[in-house]
C-alpha atoms as a PDB file:
ATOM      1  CA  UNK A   1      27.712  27.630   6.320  1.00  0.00           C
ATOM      2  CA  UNK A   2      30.757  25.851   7.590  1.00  0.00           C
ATOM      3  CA  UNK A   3      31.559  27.008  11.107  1.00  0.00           C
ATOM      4  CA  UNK A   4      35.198  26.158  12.866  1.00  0.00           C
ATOM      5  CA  UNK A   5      35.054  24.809  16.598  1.00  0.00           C
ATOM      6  CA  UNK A   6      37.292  26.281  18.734  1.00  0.00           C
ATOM      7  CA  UNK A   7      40.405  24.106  19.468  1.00  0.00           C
ATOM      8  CA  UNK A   8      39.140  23.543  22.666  1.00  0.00           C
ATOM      9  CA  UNK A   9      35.766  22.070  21.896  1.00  0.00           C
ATOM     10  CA  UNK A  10      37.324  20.096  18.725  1.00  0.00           C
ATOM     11  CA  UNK A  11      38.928  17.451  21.477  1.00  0.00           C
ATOM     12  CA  UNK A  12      35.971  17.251  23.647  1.00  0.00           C
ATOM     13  CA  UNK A  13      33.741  16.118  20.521  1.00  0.00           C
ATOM     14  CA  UNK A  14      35.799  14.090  18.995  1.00  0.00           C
ATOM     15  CA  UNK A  15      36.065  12.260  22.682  1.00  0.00           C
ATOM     16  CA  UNK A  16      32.207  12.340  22.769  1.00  0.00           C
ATOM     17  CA  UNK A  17      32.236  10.265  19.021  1.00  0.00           C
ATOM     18  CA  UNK A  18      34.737   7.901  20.075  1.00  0.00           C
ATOM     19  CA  UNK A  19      33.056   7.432  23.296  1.00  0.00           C
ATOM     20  CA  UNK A  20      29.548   7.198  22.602  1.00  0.00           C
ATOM     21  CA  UNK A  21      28.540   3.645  21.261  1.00  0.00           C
ATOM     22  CA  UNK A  22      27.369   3.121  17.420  1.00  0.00           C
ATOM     23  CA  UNK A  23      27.752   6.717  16.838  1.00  0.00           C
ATOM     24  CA  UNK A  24      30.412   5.661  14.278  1.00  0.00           C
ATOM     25  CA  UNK A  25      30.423   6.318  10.517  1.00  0.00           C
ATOM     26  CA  UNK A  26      28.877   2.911   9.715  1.00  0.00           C
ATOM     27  CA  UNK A  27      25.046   3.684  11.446  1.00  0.00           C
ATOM     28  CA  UNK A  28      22.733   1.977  10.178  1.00  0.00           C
ATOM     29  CA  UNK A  29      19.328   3.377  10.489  1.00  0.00           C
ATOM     30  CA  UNK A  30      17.531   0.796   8.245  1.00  0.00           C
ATOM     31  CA  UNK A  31      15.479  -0.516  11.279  1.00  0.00           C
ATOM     32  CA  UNK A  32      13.524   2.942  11.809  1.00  0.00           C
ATOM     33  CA  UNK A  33      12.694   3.471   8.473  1.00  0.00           C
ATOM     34  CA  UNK A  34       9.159   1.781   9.098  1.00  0.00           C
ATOM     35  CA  UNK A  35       8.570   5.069  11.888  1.00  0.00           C
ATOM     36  CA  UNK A  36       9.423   7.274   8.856  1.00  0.00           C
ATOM     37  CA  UNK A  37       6.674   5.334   6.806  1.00  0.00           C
ATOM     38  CA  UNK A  38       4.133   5.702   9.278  1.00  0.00           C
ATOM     39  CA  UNK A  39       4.558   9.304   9.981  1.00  0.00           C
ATOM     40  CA  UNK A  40       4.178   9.848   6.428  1.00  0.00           C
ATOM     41  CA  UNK A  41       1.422   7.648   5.676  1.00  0.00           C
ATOM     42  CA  UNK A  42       0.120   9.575   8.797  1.00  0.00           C
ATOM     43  CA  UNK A  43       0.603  13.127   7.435  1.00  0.00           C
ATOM     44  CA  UNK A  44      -1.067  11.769   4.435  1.00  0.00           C
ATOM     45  CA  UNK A  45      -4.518  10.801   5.995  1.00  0.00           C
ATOM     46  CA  UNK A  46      -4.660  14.330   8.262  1.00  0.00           C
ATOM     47  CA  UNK A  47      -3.984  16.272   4.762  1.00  0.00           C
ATOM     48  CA  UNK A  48      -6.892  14.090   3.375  1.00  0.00           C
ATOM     49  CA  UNK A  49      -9.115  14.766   6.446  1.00  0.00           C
ATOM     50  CA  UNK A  50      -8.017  19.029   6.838  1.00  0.00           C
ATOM     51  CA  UNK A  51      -8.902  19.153   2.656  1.00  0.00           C
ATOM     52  CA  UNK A  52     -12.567  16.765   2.965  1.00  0.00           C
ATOM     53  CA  UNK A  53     -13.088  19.847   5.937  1.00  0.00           C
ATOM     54  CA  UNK A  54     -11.990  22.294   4.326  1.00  0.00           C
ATOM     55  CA  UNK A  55     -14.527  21.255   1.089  1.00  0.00           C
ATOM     56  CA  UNK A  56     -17.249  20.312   3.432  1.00  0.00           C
ATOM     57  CA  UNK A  57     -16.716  23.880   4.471  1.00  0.00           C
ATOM     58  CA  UNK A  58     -16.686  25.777   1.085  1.00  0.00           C
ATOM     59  CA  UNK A  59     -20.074  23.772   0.184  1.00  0.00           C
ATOM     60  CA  UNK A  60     -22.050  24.511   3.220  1.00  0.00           C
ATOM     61  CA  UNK A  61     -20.481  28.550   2.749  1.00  0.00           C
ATOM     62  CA  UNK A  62     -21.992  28.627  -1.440  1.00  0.00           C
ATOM     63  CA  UNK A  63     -25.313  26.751   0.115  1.00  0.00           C
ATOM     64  CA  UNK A  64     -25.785  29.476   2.856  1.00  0.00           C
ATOM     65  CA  UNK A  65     -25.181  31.698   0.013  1.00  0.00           C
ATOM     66  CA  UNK A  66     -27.843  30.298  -2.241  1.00  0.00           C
ATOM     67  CA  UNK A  67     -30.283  30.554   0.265  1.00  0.00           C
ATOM     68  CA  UNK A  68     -29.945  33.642   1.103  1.00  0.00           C
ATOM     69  CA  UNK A  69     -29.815  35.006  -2.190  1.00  0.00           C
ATOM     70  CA  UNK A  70     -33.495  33.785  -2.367  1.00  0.00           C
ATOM     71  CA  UNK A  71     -34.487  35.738   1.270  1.00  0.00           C
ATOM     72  CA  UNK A  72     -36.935  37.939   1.168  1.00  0.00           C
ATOM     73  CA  UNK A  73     -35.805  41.179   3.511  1.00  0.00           C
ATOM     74  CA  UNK A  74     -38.299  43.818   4.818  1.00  0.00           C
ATOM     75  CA  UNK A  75     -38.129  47.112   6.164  1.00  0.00           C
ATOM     76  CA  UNK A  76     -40.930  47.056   8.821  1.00  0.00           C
ATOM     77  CA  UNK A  77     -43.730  44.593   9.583  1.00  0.00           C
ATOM     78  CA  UNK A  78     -46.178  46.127   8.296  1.00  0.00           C
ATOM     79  CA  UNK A  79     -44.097  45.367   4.826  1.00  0.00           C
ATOM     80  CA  UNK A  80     -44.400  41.604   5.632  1.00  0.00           C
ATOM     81  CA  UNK A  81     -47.771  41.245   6.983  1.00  0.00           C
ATOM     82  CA  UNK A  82     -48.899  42.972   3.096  1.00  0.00           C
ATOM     83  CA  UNK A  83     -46.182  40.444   1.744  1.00  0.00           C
ATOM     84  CA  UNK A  84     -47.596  37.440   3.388  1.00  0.00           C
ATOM     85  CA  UNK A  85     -51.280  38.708   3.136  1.00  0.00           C
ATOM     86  CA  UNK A  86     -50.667  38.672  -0.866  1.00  0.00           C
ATOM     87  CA  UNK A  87     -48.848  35.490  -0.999  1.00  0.00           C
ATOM     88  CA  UNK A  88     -51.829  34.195   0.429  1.00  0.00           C
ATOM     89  CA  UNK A  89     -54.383  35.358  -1.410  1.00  0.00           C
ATOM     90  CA  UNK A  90     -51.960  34.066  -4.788  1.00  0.00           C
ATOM     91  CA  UNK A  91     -52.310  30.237  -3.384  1.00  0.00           C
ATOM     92  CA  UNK A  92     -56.033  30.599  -2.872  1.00  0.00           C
ATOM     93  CA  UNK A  93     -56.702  31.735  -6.353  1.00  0.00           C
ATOM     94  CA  UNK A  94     -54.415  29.085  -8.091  1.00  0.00           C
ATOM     95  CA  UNK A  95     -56.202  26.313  -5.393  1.00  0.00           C
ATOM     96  CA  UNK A  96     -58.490  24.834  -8.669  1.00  0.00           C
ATOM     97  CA  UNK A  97     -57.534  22.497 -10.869  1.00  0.00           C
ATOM     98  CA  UNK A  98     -55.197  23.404 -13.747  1.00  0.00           C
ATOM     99  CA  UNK A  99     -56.556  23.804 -17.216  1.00  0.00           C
ATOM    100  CA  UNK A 100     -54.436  21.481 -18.336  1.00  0.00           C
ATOM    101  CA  UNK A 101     -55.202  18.765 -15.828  1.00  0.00           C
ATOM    102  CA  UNK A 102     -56.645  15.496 -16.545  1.00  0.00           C
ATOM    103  CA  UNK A 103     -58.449  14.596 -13.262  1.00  0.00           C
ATOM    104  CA  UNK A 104     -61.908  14.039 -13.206  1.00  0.00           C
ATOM    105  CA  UNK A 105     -63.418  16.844 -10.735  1.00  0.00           C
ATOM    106  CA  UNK A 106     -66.334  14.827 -10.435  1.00  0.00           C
ATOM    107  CA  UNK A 107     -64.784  11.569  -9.412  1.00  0.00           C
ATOM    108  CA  UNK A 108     -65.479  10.377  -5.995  1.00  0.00           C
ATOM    109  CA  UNK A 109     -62.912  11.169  -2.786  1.00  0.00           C
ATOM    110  CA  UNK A 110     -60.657   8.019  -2.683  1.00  0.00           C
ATOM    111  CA  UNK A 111     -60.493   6.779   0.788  1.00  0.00           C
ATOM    112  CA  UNK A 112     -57.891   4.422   1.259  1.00  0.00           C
ATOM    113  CA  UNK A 113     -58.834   0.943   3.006  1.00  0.00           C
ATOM    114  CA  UNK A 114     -56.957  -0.334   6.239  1.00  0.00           C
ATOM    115  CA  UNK A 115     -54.868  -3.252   5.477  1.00  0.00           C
ATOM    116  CA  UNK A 116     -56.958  -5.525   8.068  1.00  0.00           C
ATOM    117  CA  UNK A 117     -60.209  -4.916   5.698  1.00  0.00           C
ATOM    118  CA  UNK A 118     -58.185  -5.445   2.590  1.00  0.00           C
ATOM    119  CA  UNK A 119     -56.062  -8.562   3.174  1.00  0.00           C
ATOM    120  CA  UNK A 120     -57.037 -11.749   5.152  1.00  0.00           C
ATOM    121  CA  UNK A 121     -54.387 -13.462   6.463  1.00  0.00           C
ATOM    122  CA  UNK A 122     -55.024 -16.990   7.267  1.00  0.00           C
END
């Protein structure tokens, strides 16, 4: 969009140019290129740090979501009581040893010595 300056305002800017000091065609603005750098490099390490957040985020969300995929919701606590009472009952049956174990039921308890009784340090 090219917009014309009144007549008016056309002398007063071109007075401002000629009067304002290295505001001339030949600025150089090699010597702030380094801000321009760091702003970028900058921007870079937030974008780094929002996205590491924002996949932090997204893992936690699916591990909530695994978990509670495995809950167990009742309806009253009577319900739960029966639930737990069962679950129980389940671990005491299965307490034995597995048929397809190779311990020795008969073997002794082993009782760990203290390291003072073991070792002698001289």
């Amino acid at each position: 969009m090219n917009m014309k300056l009144p007549p008016y305002l056309q002398n007063s800017m071109e007075q401002i140019h000629e009067e304002a000091p290295g505001m001339g065609p030949e600025v150089d603005f090699s010597e702030y290129v380094w801000m321009g750098e760091e702003l970028d490099e900058f921007d870079k390490q937030v974008e780094e740090e929002f996205w590491e957040e924002a996949y932090m985020d997204a893992c936690f969300e699916e591990m909530l979501a695994e978990e509670e995929a495995e809950w167990i919701y009742f309806n009253s606590v009577e319900e739960a009581v029966t639930a737990l009472y069962n679950y129980n009952n389940n671990l005491h049956h299965h307490k034995g040893p597995s048929p397809c174990s190779k311990l020795n039921p008969d073997a002794p308890e082993f009782v760990p010595r203290s390291l003072n009784s073991t070792f002698k340090f001289t």
